[in-house]
PDB file of N, CA and C in Angstrom:
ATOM      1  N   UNK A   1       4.225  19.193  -4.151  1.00  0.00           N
ATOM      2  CA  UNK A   1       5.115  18.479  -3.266  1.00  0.00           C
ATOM      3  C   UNK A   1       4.354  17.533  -2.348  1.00  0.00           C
ATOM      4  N   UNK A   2       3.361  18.008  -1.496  1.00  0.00           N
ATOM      5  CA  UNK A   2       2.425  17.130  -0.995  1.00  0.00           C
ATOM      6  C   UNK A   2       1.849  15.722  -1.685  1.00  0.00           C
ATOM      7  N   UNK A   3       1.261  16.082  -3.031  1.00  0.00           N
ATOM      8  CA  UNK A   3       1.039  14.618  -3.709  1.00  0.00           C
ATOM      9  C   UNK A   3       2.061  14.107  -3.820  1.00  0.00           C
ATOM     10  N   UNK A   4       2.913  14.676  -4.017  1.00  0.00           N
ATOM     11  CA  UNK A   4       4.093  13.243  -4.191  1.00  0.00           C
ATOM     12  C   UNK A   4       4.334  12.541  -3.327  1.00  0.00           C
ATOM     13  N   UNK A   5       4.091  13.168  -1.642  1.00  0.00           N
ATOM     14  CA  UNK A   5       4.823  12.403  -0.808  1.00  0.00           C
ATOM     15  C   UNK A   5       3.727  11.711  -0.360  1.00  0.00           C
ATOM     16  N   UNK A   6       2.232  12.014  -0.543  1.00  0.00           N
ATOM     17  CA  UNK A   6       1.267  11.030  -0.802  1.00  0.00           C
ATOM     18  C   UNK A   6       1.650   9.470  -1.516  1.00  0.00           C
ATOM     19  N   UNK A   7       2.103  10.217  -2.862  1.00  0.00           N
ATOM     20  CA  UNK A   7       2.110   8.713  -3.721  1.00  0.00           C
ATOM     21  C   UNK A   7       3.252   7.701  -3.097  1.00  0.00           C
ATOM     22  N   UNK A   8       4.220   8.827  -2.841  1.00  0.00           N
ATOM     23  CA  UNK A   8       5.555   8.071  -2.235  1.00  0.00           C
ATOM     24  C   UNK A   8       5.358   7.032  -0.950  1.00  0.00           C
ATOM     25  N   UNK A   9       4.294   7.961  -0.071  1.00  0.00           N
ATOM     26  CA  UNK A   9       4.163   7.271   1.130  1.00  0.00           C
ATOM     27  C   UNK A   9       3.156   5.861   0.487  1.00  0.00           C
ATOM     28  N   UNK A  10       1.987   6.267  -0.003  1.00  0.00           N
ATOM     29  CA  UNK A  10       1.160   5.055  -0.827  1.00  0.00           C
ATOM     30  C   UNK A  10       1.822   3.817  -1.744  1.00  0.00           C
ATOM     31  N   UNK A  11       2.906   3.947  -2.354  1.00  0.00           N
ATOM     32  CA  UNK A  11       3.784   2.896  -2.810  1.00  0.00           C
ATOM     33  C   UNK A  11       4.583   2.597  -1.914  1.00  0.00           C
ATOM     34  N   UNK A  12       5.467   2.903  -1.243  1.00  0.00           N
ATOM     35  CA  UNK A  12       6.260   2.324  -0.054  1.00  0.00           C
ATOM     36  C   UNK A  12       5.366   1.202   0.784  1.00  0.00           C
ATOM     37  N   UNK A  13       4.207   1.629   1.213  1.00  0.00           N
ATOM     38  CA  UNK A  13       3.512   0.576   2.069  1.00  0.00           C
ATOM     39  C   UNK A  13       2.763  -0.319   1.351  1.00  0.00           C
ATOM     40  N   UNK A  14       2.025  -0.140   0.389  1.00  0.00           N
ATOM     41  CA  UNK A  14       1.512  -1.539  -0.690  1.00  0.00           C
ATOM     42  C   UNK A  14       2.839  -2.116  -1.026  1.00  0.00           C
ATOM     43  N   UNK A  15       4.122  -1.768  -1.741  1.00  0.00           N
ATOM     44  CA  UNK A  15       4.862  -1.808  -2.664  1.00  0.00           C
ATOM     45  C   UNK A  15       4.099  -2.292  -3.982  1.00  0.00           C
ATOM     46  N   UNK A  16       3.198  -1.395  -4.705  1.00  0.00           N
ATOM     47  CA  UNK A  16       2.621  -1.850  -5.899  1.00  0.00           C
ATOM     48  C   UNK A  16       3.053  -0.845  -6.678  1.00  0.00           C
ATOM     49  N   UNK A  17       3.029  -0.625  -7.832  1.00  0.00           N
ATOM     50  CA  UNK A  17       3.467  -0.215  -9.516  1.00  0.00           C
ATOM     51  C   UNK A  17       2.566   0.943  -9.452  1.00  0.00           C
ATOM     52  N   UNK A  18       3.064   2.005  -9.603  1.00  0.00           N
ATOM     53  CA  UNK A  18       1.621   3.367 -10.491  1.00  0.00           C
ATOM     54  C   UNK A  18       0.769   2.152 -11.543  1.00  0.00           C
ATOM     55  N   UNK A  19       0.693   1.717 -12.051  1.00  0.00           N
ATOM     56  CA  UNK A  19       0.086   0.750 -13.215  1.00  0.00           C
ATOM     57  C   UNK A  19      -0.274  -0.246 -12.410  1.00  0.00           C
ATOM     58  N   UNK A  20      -0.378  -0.935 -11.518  1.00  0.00           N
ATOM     59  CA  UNK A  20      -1.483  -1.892 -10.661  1.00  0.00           C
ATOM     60  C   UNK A  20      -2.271  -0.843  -9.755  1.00  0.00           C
ATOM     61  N   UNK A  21      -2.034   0.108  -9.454  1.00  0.00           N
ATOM     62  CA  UNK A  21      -2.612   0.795  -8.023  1.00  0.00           C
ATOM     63  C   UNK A  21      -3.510   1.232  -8.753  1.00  0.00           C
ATOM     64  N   UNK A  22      -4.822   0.564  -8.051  1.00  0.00           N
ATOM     65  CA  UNK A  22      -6.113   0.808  -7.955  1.00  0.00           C
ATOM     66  C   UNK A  22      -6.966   1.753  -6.535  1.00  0.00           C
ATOM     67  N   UNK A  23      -7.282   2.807  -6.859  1.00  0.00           N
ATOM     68  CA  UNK A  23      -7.401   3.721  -5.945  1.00  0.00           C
ATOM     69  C   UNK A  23      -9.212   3.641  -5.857  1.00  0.00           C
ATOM     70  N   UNK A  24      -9.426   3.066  -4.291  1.00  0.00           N
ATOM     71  CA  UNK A  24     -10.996   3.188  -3.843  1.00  0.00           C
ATOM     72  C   UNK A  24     -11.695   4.004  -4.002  1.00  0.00           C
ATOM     73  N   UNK A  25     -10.959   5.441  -4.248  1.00  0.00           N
ATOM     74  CA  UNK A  25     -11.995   7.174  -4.527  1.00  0.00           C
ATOM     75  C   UNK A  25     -11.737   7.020  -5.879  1.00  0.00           C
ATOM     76  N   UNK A  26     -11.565   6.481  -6.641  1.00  0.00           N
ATOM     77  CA  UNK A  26     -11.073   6.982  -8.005  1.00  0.00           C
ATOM     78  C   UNK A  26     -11.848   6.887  -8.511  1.00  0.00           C
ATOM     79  N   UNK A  27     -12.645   7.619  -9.526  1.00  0.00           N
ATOM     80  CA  UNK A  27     -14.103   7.699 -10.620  1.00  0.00           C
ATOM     81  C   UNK A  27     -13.891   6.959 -11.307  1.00  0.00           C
ATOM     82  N   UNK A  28     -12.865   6.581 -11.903  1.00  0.00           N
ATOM     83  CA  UNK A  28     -12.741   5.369 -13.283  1.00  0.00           C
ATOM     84  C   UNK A  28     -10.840   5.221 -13.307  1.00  0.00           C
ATOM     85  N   UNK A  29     -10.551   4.422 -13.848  1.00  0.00           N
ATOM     86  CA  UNK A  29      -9.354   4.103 -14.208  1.00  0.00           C
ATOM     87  C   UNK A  29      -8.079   5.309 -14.857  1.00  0.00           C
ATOM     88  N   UNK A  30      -9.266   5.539 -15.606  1.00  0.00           N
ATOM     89  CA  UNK A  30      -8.725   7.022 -16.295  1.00  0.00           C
ATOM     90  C   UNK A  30      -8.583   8.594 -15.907  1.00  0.00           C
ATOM     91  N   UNK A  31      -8.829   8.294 -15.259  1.00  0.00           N
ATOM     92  CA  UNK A  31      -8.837  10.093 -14.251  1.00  0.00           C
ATOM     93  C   UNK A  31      -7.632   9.982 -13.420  1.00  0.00           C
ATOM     94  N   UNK A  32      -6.922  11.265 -13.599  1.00  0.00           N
ATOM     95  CA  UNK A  32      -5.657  11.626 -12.586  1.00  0.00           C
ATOM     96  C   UNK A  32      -6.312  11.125 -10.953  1.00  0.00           C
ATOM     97  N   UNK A  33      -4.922  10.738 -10.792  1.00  0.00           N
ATOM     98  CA  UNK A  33      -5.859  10.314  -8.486  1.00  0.00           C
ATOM     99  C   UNK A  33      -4.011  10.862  -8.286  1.00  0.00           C
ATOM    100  N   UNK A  34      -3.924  11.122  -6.969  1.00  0.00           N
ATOM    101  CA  UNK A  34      -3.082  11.710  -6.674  1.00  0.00           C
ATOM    102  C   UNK A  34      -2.134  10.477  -6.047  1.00  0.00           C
ATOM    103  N   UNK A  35      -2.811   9.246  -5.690  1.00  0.00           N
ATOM    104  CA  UNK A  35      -1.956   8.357  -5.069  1.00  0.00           C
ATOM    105  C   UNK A  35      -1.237   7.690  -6.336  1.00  0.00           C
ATOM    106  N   UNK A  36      -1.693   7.854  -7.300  1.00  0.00           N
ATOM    107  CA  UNK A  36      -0.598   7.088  -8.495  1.00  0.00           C
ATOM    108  C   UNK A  36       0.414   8.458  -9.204  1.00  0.00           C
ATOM    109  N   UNK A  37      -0.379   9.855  -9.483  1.00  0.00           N
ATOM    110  CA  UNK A  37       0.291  10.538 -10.214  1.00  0.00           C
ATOM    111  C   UNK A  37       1.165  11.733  -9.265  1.00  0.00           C
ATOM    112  N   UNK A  38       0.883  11.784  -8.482  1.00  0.00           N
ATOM    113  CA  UNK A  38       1.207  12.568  -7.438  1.00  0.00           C
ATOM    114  C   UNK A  38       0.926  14.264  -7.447  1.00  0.00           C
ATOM    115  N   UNK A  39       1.925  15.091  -7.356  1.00  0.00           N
ATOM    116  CA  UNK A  39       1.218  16.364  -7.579  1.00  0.00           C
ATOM    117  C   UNK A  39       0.611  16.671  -9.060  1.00  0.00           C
ATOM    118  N   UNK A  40       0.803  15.832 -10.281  1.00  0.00           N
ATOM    119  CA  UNK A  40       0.240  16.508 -11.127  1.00  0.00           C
ATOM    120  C   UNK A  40      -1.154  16.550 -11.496  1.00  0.00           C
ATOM    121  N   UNK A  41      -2.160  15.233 -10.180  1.00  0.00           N
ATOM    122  CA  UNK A  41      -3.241  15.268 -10.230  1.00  0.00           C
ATOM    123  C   UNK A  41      -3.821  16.198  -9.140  1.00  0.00           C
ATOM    124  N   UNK A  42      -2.992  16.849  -8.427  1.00  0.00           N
ATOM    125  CA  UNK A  42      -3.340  17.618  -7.521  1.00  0.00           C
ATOM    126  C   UNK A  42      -4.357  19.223  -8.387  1.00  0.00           C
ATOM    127  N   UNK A  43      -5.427  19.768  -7.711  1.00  0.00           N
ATOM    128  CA  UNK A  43      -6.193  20.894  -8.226  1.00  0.00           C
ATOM    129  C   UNK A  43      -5.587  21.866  -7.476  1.00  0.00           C
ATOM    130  N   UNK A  44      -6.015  23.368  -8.297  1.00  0.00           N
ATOM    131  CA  UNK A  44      -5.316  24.594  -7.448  1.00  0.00           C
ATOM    132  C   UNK A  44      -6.060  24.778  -5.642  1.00  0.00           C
ATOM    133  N   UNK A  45      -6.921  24.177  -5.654  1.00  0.00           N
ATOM    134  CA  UNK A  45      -7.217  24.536  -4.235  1.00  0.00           C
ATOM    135  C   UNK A  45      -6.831  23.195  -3.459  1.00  0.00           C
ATOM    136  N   UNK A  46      -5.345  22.073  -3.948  1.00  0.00           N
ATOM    137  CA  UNK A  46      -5.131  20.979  -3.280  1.00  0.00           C
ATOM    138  C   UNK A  46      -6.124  19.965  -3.139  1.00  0.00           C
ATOM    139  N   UNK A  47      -6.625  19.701  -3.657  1.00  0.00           N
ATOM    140  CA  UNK A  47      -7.878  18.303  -3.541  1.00  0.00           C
ATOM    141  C   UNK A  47      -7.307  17.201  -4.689  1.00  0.00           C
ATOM    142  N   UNK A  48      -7.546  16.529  -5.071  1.00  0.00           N
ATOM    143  CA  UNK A  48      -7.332  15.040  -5.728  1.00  0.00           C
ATOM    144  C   UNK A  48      -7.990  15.506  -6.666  1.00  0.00           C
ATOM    145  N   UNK A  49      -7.433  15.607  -8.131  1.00  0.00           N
ATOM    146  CA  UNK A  49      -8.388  15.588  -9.622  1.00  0.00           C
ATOM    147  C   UNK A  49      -9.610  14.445  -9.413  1.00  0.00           C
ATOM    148  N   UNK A  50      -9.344  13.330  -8.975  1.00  0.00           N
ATOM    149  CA  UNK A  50      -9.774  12.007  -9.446  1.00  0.00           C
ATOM    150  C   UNK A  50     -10.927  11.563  -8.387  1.00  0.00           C
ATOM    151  N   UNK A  51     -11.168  12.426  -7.493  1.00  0.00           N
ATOM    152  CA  UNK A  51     -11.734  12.055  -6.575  1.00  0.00           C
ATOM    153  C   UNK A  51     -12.759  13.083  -5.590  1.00  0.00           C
ATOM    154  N   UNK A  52     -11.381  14.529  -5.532  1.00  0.00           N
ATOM    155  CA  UNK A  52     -12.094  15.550  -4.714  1.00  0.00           C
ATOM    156  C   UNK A  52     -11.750  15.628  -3.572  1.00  0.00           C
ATOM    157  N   UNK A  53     -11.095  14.789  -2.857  1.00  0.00           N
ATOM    158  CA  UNK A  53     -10.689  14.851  -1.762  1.00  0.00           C
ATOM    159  C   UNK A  53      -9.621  15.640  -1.075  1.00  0.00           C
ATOM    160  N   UNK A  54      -9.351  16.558  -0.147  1.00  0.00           N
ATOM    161  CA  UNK A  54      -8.470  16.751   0.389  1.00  0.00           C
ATOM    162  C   UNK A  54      -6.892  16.318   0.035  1.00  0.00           C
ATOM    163  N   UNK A  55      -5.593  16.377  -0.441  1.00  0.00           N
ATOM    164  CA  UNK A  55      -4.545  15.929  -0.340  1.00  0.00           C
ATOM    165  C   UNK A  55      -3.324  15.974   1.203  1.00  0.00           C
ATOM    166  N   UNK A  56      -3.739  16.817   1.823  1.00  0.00           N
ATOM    167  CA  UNK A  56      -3.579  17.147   2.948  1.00  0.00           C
ATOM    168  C   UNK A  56      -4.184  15.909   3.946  1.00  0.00           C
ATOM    169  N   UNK A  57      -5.596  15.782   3.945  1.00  0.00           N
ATOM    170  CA  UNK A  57      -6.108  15.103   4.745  1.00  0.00           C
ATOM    171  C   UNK A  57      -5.970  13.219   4.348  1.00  0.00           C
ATOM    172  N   UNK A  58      -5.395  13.401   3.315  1.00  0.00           N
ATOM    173  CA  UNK A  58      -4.918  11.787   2.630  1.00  0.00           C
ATOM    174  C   UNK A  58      -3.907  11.511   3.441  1.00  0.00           C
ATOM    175  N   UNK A  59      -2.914  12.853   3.451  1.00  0.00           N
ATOM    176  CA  UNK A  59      -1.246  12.375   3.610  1.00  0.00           C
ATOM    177  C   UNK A  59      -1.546  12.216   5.118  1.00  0.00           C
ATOM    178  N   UNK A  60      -2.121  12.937   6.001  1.00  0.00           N
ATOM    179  CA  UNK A  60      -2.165  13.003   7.717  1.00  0.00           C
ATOM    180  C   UNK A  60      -2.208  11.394   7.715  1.00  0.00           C
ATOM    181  N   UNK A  61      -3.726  10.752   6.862  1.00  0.00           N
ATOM    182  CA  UNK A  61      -4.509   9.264   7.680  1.00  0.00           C
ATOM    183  C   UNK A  61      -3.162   8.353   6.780  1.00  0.00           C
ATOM    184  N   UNK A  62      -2.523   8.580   5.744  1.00  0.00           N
ATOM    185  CA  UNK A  62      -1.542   7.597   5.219  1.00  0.00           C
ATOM    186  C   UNK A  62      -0.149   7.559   6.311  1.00  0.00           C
ATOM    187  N   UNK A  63       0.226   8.630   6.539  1.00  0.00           N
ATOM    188  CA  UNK A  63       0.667   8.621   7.749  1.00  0.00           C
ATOM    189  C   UNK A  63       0.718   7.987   9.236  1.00  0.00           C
ATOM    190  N   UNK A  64      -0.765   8.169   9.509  1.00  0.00           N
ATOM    191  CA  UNK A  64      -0.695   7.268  10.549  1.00  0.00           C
ATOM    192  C   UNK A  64      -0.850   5.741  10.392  1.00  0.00           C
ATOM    193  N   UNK A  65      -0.581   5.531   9.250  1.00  0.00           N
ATOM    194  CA  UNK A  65      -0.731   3.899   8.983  1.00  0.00           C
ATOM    195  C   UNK A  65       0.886   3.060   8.561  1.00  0.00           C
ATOM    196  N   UNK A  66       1.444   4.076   9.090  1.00  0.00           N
ATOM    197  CA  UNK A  66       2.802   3.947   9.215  1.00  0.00           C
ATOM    198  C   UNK A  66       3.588   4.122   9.989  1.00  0.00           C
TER     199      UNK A  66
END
């Protein structure tokens, strides 16, 4: 539920496509990131497949940029 409202909050403010969104943590093009796929790139301990990062600590700073 969290990634989604990641991705949700991350497309609302670019307004860009899952298929243009290019994500700055992302290892390569091809790896799940949580700002395009939402929870299904999410890992069991909540971090970003694609990156490693926190999903929690994404949604707080996407948040305040809104």
């Amino acid at each position: 539920m969290i990634g989604n409202e990641y991705r949700d909050l991350v497309m609302k403010r670019t307004g860009l496509k899952k298929e243009e969104l290019e994500c700055p943590r992302e290892q390569s093009a091809v790896t799940p990131c949580v700002a395009r796929d939402g929870d299904l790139a999410m890992t069991d301990d909540g971090k970003c497949a694609g990156c490693g990062h926190s999903v929690l600590d994404l949604v707080i700073k996407e948040r305040e940029k809104t």
